[in-house]
C-alpha atoms as a PDB file:
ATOM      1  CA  UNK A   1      15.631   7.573 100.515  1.00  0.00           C
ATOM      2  CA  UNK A   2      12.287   6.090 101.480  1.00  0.00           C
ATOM      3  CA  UNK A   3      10.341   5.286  98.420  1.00  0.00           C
ATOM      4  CA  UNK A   4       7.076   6.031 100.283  1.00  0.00           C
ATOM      5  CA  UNK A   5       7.932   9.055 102.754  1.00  0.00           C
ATOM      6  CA  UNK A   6      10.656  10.973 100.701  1.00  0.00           C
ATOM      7  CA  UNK A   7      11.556  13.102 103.808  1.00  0.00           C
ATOM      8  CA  UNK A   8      13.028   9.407 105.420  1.00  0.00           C
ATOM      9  CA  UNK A   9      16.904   8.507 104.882  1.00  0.00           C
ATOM     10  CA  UNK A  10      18.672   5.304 106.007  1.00  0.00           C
ATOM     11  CA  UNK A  11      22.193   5.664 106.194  1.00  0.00           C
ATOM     12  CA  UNK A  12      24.737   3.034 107.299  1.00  0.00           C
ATOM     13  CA  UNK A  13      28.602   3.003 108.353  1.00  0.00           C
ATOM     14  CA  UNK A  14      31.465   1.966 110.562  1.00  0.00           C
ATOM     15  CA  UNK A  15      29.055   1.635 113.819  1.00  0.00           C
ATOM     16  CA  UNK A  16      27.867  -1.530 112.082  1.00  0.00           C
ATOM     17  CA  UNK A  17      23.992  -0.055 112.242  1.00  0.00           C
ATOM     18  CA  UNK A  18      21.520   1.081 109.904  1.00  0.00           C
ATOM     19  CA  UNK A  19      19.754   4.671 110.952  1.00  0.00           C
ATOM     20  CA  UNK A  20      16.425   6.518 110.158  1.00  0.00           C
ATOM     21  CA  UNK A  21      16.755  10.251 109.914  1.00  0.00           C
ATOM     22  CA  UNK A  22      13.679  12.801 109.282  1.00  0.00           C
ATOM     23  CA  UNK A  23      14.818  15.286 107.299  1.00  0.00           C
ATOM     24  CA  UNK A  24      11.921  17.547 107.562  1.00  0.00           C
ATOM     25  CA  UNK A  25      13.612  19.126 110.100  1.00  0.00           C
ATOM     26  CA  UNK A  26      17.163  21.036 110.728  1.00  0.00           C
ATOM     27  CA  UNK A  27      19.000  19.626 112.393  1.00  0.00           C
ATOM     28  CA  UNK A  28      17.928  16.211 110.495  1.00  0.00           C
ATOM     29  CA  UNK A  29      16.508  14.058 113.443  1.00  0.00           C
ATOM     30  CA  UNK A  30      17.223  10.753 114.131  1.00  0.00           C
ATOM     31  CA  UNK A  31      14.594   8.522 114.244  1.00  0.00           C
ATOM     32  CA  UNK A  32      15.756   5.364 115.138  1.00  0.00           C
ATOM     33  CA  UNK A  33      19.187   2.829 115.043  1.00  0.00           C
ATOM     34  CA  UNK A  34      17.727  -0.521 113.455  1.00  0.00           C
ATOM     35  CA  UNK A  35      18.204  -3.447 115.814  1.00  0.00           C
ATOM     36  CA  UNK A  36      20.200  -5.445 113.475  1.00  0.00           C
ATOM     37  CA  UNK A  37      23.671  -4.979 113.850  1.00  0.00           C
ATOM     38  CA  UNK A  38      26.330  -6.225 111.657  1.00  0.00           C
ATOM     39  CA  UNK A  39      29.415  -7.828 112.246  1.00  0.00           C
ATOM     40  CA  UNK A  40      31.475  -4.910 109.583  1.00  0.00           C
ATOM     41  CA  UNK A  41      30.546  -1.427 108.723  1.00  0.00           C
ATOM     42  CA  UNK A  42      27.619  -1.058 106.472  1.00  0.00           C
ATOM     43  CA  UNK A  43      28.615   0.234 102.870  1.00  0.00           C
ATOM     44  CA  UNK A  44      24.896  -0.336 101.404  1.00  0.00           C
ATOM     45  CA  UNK A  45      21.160   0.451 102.471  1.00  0.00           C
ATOM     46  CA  UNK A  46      18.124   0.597 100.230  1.00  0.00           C
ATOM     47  CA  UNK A  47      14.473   0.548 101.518  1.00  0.00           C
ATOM     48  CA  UNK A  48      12.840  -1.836  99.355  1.00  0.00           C
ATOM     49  CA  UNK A  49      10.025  -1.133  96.827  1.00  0.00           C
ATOM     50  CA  UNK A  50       7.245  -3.477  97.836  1.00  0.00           C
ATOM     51  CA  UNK A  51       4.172  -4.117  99.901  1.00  0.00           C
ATOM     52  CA  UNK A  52       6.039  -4.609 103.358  1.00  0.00           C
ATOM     53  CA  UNK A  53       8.194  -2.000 103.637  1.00  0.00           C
ATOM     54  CA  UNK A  54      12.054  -3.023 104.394  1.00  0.00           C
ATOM     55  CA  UNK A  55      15.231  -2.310 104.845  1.00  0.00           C
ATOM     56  CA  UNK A  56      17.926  -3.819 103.188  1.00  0.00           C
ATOM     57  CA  UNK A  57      21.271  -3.450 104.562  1.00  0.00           C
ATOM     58  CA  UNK A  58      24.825  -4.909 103.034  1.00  0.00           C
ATOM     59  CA  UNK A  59      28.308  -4.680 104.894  1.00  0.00           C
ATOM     60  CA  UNK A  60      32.245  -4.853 103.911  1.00  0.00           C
ATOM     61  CA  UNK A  61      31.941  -8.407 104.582  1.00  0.00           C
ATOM     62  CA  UNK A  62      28.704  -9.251 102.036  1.00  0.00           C
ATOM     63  CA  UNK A  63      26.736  -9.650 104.921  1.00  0.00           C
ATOM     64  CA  UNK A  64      22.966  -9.183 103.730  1.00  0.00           C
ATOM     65  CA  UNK A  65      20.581  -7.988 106.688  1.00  0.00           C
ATOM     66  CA  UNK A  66      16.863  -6.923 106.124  1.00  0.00           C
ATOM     67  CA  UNK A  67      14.741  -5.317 108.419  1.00  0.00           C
ATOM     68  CA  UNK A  68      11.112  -4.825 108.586  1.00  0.00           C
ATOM     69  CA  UNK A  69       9.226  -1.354 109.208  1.00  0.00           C
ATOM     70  CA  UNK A  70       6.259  -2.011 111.381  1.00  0.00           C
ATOM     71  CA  UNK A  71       3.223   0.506 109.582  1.00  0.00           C
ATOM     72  CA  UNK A  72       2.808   1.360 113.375  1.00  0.00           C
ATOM     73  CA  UNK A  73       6.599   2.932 112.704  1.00  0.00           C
ATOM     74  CA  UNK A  74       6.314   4.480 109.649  1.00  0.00           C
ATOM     75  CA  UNK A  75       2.901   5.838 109.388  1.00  0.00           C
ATOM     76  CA  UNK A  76       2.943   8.753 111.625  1.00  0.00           C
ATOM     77  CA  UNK A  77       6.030   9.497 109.566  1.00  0.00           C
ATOM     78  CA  UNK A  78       4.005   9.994 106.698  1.00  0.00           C
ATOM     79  CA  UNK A  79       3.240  14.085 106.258  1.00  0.00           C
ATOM     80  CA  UNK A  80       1.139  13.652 103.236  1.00  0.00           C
ATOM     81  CA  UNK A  81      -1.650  11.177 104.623  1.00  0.00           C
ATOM     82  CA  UNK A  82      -4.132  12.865 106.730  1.00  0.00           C
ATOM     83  CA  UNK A  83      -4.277  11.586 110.168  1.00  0.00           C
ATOM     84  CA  UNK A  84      -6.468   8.477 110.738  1.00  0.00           C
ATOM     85  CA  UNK A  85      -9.366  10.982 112.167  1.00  0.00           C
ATOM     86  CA  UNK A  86      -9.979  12.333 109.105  1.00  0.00           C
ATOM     87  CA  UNK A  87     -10.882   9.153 106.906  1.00  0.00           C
ATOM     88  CA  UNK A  88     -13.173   8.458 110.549  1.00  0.00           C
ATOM     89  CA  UNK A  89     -15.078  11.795 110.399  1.00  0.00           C
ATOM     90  CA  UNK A  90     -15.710  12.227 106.257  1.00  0.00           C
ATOM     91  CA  UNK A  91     -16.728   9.533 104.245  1.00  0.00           C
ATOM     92  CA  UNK A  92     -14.512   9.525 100.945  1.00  0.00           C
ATOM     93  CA  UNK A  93     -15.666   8.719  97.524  1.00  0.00           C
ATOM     94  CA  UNK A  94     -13.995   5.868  95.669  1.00  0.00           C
ATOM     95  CA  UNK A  95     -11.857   8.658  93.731  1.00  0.00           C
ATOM     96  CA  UNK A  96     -10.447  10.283  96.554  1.00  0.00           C
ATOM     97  CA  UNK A  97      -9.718   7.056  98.045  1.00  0.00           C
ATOM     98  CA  UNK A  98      -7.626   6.334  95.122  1.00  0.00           C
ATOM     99  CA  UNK A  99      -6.058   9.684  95.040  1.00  0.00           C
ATOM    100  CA  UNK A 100      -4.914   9.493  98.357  1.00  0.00           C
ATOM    101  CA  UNK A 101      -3.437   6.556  97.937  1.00  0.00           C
ATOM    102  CA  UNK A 102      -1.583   7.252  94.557  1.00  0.00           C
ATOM    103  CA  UNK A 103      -0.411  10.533  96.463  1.00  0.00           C
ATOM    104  CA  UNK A 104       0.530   8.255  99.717  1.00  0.00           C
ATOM    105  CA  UNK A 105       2.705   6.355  97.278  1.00  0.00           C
ATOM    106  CA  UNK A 106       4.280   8.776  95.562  1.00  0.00           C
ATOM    107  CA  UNK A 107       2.859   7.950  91.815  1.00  0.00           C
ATOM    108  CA  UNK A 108       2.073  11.356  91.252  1.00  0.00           C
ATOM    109  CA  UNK A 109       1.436  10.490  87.170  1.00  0.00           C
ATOM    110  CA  UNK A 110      -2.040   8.680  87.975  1.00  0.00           C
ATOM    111  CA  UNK A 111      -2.853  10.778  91.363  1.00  0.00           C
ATOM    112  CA  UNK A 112      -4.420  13.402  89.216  1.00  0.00           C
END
């Protein structure tokens, strides 16, 4: 799962490719096939737990791909950010700024 949108899954396997799925709704949706392809089936994908959000993909053969997730990608994905509008039409305070993002990342412990 996606550390930052929980409702994103990669998944790999014998087609060699890493996939996106939304599982917000049924059937689960497939977002997109990542352009890397690897030369044996993936057995391994984690989305990495830093500032640029990746993909990290590993195959039969050790092969070690990662892949990048644009923010143009991955923020409409996002169902708990309000749309850009909103932070364009109300002026937040510092606190809700910080709330927002806490919640946008998932640290629920210090959103509140």
């Amino acid at each position: 799962w996606c550390l930052t949108n929980c409702e994103i899954l990669a998944s790999g396997g014998s087609d060699r490719t890493i996939k996106l799925w939304n599982l917000t709704v049924s059937p689960h949706e497939l977002i997109a096939t990542l352009d890397k392809e690897f030369s044996s089936s993936v057995i391994g994908v984690k989305f990495t737990n830093d500032s640029i959000p990746r993909v990290v993909g590993l195959s039969s053969s050790g092969e070690i791909v990662s892949c990048f997730l644009s923010p143009k990608f991955m923020l409409p994905l996002a169902p708990s950010r309000p749309g850009r509008d909103v932070f364009l039409t109300k002026k937040l305070s510092e606190e809700e700024k910080k709330i927002e993002k806490n919640i946008y990342n998932r640290n629920f412990f210090s959103g509140f």
